[in-house]
Protein backbone atom coordinates (compact mmCIF):
# COMPACT_ATOMS: atom_id res chain seq x y z
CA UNK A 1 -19.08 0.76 9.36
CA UNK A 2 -16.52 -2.18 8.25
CA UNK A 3 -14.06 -3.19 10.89
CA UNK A 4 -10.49 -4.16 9.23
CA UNK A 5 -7.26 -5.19 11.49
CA UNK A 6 -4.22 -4.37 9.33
CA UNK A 7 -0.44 -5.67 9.72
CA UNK A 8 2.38 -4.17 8.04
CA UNK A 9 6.04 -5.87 8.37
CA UNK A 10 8.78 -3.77 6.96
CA UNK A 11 12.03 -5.29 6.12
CA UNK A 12 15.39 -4.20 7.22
CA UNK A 13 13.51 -1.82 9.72
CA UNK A 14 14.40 -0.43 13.19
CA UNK A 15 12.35 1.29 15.96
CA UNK A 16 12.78 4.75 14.08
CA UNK A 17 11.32 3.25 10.95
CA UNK A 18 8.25 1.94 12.85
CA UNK A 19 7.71 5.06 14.30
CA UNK A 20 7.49 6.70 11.06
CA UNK A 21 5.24 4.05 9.84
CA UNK A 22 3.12 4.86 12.65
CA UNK A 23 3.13 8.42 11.92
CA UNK A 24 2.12 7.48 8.35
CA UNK A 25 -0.93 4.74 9.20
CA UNK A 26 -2.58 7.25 11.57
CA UNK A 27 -2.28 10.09 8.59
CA UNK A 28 -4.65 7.97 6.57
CA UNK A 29 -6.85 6.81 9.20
CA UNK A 30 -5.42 3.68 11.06
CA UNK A 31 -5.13 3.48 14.56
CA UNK A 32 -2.89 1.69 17.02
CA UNK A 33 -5.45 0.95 19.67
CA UNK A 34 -9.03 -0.27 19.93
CA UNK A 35 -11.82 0.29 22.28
CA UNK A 36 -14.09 -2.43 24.16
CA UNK A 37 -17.64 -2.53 24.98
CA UNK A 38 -16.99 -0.81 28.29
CA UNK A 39 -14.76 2.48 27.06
CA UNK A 40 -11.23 0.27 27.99
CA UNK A 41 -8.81 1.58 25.38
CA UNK A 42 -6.05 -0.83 24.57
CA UNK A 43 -2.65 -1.35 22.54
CA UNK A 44 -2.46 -3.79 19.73
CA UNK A 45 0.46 -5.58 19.11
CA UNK A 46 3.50 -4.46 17.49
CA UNK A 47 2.87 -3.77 13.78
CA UNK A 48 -0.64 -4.27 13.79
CA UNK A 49 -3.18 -1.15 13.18
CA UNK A 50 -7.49 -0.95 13.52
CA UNK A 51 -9.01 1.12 11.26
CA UNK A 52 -13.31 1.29 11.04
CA UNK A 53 -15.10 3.18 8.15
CA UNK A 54 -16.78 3.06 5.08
CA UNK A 55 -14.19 1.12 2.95
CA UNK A 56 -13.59 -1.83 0.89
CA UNK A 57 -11.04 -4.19 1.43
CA UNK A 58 -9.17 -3.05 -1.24
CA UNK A 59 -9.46 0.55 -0.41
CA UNK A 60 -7.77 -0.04 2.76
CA UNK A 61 -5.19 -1.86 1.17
CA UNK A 62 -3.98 1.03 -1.04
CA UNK A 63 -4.50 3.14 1.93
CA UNK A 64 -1.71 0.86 3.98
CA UNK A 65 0.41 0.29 0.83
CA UNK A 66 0.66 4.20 0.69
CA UNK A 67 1.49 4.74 4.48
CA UNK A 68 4.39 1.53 3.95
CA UNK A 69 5.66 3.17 0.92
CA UNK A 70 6.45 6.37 2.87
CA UNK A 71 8.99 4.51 4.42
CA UNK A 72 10.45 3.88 1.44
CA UNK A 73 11.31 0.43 2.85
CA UNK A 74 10.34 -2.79 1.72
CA UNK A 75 7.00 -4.01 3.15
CA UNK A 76 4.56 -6.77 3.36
CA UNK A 77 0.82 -6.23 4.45
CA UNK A 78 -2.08 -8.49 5.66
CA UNK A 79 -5.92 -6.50 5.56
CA UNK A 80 -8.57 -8.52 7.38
CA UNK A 81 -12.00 -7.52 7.31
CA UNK A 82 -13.37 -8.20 11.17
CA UNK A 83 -16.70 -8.92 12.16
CA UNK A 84 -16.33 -8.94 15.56
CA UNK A 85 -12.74 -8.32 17.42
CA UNK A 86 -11.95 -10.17 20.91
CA UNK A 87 -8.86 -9.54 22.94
CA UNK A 88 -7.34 -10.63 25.92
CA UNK A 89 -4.10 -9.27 28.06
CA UNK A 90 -3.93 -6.57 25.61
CA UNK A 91 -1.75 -3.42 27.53
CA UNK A 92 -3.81 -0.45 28.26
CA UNK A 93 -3.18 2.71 26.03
């Protein structure tokens, strides 16, 4: 499976609109946390999203475009594809 690490910046947006945004990345399959080697589960940053599956780059991109357009606020998204994902003094979920 591909790992991607997505961020999506909506303009003009408050804490309600992120929520929603939330709501909408984890409909179509992105998630707000990852997992380490060891079973830890922690928080990514504000904004930011994992998402690991059988998808191209692009795919992922339309998915993201379509949860940000839900919002029906502006929006600007980054997709990276991940090989391998380190952390450190990430909060716990």
């Amino acid at each position: 499976m591909t790992k991607y690490v997505t961020r999506v910046v909506l303009k003009r947006a408050d804490g309600d609109d992120y929520e929603q945004l939330h709501d909408l990345m984890d409909t179509q399959g992105f998630s707000r946390t990852v997992t380490s080697t060891d079973g830890k589960v922690r928080q990514l940053p504000d904004a930011e999203y994992y998402f690991s599956g059988n998808f191209t780059i692009d795919q992922l991109l339309d998915r993201a475009k379509v949860a940000a357009g839900g919002t029906g606020l502006e929006y600007a998204i980054l997709v990276t594809q991940a090989t391998a994902l380190r952390w450190v003094n990430l909060k716990s979920a």
